[in-house]
Protein backbone atom coordinates (compact mmCIF):
# COMPACT_ATOMS: atom_id res chain seq x y z
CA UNK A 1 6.61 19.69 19.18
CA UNK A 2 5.15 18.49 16.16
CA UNK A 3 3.09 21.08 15.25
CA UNK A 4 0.24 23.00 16.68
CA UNK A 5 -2.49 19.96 17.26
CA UNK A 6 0.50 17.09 18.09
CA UNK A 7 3.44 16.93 20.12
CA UNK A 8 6.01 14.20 20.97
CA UNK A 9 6.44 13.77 25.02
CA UNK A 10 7.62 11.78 27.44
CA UNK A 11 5.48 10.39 29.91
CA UNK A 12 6.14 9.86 33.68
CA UNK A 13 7.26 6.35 33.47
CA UNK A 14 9.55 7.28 31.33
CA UNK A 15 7.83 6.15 27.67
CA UNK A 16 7.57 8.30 24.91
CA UNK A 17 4.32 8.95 23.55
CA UNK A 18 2.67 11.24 20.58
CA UNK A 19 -0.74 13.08 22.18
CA UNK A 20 -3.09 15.06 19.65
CA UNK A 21 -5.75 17.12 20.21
CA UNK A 22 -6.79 20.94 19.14
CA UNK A 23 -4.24 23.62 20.56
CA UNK A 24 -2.33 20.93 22.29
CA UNK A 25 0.82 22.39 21.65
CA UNK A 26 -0.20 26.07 20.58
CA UNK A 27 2.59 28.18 22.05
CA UNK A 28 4.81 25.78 23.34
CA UNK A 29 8.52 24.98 23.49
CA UNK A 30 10.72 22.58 24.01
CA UNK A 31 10.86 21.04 26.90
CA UNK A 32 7.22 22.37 28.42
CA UNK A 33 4.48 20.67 29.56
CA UNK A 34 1.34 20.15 27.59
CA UNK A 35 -2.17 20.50 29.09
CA UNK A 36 -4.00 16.54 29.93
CA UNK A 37 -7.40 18.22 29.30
CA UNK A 38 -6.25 19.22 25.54
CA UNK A 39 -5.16 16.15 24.88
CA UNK A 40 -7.57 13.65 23.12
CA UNK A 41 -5.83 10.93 21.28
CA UNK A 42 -2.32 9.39 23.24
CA UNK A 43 -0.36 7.11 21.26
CA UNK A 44 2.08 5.16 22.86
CA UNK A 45 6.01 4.45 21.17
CA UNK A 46 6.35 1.14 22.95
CA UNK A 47 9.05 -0.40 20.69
CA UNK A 48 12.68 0.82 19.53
CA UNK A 49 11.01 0.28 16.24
CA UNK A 50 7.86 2.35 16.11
CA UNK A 51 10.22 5.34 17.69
CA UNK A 52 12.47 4.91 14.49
CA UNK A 53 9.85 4.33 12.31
CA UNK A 54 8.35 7.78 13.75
CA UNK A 55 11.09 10.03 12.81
CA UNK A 56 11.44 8.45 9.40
CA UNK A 57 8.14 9.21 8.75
CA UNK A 58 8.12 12.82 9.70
CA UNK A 59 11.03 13.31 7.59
CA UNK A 60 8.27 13.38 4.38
CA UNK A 61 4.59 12.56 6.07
CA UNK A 62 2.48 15.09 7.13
CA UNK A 63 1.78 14.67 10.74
CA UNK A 64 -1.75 14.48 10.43
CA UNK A 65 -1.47 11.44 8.42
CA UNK A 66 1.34 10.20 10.75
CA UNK A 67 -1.41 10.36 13.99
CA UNK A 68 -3.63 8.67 12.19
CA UNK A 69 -1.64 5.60 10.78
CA UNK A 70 -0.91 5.40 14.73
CA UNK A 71 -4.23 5.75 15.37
CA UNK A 72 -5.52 3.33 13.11
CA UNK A 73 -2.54 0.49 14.23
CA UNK A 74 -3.59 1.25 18.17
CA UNK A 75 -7.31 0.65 17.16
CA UNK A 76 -6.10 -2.60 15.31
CA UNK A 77 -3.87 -4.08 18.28
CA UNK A 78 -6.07 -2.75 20.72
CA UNK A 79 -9.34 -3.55 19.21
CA UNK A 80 -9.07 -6.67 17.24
CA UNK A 81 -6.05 -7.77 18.49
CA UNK A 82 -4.27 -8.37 15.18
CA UNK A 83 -0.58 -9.27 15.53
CA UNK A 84 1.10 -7.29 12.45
CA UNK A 85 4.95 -6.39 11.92
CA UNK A 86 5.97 -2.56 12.45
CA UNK A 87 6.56 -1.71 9.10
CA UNK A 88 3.31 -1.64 8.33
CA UNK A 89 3.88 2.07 9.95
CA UNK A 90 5.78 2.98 6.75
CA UNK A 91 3.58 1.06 4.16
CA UNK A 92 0.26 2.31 5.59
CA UNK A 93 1.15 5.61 6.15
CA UNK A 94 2.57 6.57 2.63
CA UNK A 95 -0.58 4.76 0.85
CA UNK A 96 -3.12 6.75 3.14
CA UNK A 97 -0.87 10.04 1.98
CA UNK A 98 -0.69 8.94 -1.77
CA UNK A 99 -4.40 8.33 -1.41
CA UNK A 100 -5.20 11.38 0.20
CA UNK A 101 -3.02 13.47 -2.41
CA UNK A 102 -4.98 11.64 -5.02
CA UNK A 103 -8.30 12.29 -3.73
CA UNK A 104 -7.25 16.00 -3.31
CA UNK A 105 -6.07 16.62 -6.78
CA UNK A 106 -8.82 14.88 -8.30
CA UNK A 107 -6.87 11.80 -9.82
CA UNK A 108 -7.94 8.98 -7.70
CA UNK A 109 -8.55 6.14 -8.97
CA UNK A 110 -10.53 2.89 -7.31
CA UNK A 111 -8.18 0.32 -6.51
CA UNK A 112 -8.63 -2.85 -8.96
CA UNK A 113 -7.78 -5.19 -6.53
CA UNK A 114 -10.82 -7.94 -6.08
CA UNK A 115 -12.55 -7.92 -2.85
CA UNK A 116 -11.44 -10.62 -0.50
CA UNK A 117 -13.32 -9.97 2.22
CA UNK A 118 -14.97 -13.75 2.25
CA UNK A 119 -10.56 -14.56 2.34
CA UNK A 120 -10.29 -12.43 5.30
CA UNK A 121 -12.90 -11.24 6.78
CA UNK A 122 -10.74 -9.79 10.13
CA UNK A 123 -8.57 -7.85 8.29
CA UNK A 124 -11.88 -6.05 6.63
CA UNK A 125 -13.46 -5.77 9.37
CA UNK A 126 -10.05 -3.61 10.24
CA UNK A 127 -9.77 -1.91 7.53
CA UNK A 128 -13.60 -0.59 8.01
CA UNK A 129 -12.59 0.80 11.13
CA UNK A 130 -9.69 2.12 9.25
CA UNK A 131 -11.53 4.42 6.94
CA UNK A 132 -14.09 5.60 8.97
CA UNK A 133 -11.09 6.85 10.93
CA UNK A 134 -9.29 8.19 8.01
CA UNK A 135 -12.48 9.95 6.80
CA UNK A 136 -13.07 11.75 10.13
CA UNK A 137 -8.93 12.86 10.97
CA UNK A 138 -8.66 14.21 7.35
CA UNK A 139 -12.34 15.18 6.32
CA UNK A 140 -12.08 13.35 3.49
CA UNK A 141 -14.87 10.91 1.32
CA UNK A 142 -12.98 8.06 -0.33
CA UNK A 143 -15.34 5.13 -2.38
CA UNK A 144 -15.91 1.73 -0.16
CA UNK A 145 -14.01 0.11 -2.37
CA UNK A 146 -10.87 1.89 -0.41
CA UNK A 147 -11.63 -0.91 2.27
CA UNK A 148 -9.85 -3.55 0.00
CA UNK A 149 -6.64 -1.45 -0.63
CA UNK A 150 -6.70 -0.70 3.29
CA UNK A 151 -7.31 -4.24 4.57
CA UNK A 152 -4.41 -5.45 2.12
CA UNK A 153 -1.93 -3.37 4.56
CA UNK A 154 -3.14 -5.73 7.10
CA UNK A 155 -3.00 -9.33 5.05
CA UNK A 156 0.61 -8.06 3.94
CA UNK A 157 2.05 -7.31 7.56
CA UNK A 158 0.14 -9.98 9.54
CA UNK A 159 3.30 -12.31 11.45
CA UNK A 160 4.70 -12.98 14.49
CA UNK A 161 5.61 -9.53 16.28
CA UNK A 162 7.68 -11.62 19.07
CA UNK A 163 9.70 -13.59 16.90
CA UNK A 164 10.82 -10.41 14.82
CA UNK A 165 11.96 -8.88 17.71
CA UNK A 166 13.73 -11.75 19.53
CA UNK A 167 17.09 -12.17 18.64
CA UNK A 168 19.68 -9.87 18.45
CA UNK A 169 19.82 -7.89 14.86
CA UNK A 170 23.39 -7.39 14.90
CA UNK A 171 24.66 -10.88 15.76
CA UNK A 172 27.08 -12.78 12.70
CA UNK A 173 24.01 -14.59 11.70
CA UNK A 174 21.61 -11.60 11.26
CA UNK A 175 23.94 -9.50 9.30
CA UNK A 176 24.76 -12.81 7.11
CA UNK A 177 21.29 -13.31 6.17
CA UNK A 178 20.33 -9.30 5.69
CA UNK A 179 23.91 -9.02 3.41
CA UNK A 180 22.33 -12.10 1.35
CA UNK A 181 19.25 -10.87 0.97
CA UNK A 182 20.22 -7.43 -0.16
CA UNK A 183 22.84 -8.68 -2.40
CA UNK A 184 19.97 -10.59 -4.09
CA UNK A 185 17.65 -7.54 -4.11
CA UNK A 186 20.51 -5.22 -5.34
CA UNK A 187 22.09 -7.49 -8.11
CA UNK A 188 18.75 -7.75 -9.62
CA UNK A 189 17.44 -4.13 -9.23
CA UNK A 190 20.72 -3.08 -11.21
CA UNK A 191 20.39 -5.38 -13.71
CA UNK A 192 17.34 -3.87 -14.72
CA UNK A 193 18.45 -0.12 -13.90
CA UNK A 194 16.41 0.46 -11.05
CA UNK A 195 18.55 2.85 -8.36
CA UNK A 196 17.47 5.07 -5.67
CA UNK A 197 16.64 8.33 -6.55
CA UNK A 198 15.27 11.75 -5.56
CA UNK A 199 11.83 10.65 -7.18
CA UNK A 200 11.67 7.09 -5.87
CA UNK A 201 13.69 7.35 -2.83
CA UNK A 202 10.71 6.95 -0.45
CA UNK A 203 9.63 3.90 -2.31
CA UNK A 204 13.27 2.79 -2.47
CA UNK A 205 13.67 3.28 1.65
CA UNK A 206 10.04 1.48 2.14
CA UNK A 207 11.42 -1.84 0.41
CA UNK A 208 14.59 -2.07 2.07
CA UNK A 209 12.49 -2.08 5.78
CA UNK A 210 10.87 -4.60 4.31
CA UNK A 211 13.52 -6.40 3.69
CA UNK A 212 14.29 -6.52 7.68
CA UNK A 213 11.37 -8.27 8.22
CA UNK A 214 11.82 -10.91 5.69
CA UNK A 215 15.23 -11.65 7.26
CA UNK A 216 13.60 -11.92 10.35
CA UNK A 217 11.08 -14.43 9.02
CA UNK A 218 13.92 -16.14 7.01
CA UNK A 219 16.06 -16.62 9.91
CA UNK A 220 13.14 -17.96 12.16
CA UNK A 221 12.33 -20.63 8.96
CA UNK A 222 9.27 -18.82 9.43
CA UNK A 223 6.33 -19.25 6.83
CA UNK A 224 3.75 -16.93 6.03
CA UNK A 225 0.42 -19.30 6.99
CA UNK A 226 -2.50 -16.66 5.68
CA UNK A 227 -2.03 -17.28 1.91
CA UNK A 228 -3.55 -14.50 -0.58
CA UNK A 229 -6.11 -15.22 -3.32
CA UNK A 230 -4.30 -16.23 -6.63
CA UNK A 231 -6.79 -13.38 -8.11
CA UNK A 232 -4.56 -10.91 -6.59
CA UNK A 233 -1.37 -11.64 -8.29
CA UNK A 234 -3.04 -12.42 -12.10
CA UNK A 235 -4.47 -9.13 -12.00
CA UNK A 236 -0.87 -7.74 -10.67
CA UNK A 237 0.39 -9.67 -13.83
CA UNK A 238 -1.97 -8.38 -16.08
CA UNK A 239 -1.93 -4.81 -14.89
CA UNK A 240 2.00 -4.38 -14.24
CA UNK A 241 3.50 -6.86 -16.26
CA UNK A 242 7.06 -5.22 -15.91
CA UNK A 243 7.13 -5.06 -11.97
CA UNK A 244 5.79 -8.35 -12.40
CA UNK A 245 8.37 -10.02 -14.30
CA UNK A 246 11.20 -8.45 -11.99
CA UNK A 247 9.57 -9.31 -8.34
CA UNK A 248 9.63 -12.58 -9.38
CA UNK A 249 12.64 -12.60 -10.27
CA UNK A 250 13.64 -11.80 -6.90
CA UNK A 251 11.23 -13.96 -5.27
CA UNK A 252 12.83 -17.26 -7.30
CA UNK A 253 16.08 -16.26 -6.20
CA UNK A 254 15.77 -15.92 -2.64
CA UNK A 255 13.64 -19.28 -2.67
CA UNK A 256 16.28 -20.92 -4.28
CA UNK A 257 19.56 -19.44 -3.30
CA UNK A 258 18.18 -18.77 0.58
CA UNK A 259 15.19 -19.79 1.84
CA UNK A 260 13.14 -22.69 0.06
CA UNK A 261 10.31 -22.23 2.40
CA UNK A 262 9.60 -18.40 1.64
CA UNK A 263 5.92 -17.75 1.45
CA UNK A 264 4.35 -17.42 -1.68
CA UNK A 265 2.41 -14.27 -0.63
CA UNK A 266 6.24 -12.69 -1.01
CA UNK A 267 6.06 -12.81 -4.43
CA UNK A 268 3.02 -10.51 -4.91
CA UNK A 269 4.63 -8.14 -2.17
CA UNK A 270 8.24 -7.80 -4.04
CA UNK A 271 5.84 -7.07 -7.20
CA UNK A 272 3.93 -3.98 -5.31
CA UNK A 273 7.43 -2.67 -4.00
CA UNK A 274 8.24 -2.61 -7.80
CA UNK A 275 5.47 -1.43 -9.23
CA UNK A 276 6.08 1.77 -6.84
CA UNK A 277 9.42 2.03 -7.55
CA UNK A 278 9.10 2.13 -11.23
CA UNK A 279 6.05 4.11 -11.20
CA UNK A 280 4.52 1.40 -13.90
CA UNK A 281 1.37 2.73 -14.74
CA UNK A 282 -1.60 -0.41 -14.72
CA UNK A 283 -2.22 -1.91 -18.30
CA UNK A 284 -5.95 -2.03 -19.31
CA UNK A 285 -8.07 -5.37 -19.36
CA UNK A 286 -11.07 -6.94 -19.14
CA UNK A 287 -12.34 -9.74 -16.99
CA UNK A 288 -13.41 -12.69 -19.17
């Protein structure tokens, strides 16, 4: 059980699914069943993936934020039939809590990245979805503007969901590739004192599942097609110039010591993982 309103079961054919609804699991154990008419939101753990990406989640996610990442990723497959890499479990889920936290303690600020809905106007059109659902789970009133930080989740984790999943992850060539690209990742994070730590660790743990999935994409020669707005990354640069600097450092050294072909929109995602990892606060400027 996962709490009073959510509970992790297994289903007759053998899948394992998370239900929600009110009381679902008031009073239960272990083991007993839950009642069908309580239960008014089933989400299905189809994949090895979203299972392990589940328990890593609940390790330091509230579960009503967990249900409704899952929520909002069913509505996006299901709905609007986006094809978008698991880890955008992790990535979504810990900006809808640090959001939410925000909101709650009265520090949130509106994001200051541009709108690019005339860029990509599916992935808005998801992430509209995606707050009204957000709004209504945790009775919460974020600003529109919450739609561009949302639909970014999407534009960053849009790829090929068979080809991450084909091959075998533990074969010679997969553990070549993910020792490379860690070594890369590694040798420059030290360099510039960044470790893992009690503070950052989340951050820390987000960026190396990342990771996976560009080895995935590196080993398939795989190129990102869906290229971001250069307006994104200037205003990174102008805003985090630190995180900045060091995410592309990585970027140029994985493009030239692995993987020429390695999409540009990379670049502005190594930055982000950065920027959360070092906790650089944004740098004031104006638009000319």
């Amino acid at each position: 059980m996962l709490n009073h309103n959510a509970a992790l079961v297994n289903i007759d054919d053998h899948r394992e699914a998370i239900v929600r609804g009110k009381g679902v699991a008031f009073n239960k154990r272990k083991g007993d069943p839950v009642s069908a008419d309580r239960v008014e939101k089933i989400f299905y753990l189809n994949t090895a993936t979203a299972r392990e990406n589940l328990f890593l989640l609940l390790k330091d996610i509230p579960i009503d934020v967990v249900t409704t990442t899952y929520e909002i990723i069913d509505m996006a497959r299901s709905r609007f039939h986006v094809r978008i890499l698991d880890y955008i479990y992790i990535t979504l889920s810990d900006h809808i809590l640090g959001a939410y936290t925000r909101m709650q303690a009265g520090t949130y600020k509106e994001t200051m990245v541009p709108d690019l809905r005339q860029h990509y106007p599916h992935e808005y059109a998801v992430a509209d979805v995606a707050l009204d659902i957000i709004q209504r789970n945790l009775k919460v009133n974020f600003p529109e503007s919450e739609v561009r930080s949302l639909a970014l989740h999407f534009i960053n984790a849009s790829g090929d969901v068979n080809a991450a999943t084909a091959d075998d992850d533990t074969s010679d060539a997969g553990r070549d590739t993910t020792e490379a690209v860690n070594n890369i990742v590694l040798d420059v994070l030290n360099h510039h004192n960044i470790y893992r730590s009690a503070k950052n660790g989340n951050y820390y743990d987000r960026f190396m599942i990342h990771l996976q999935y560009l080895v995935d994409r590196i080993r398939h020669l795989e190129t990102d097609q869906t290229q971001l707005a250069p307006e994104v990354e200037e205003d990174y640069q102008r805003m985090y110039p630190q995180s900045y600097a060091i995410g592309v450092e990585i970027f140029n050294r994985i493009r030239a010591e692995l993987f020429a072909g390695i999409s540009n929109n990379e670049r502005l995602y190594f930055i982000i993982h950065i920027q959360r990892l070092l906790g650089e606060k944004p740098q004031k400027f104006c638009k000319e």
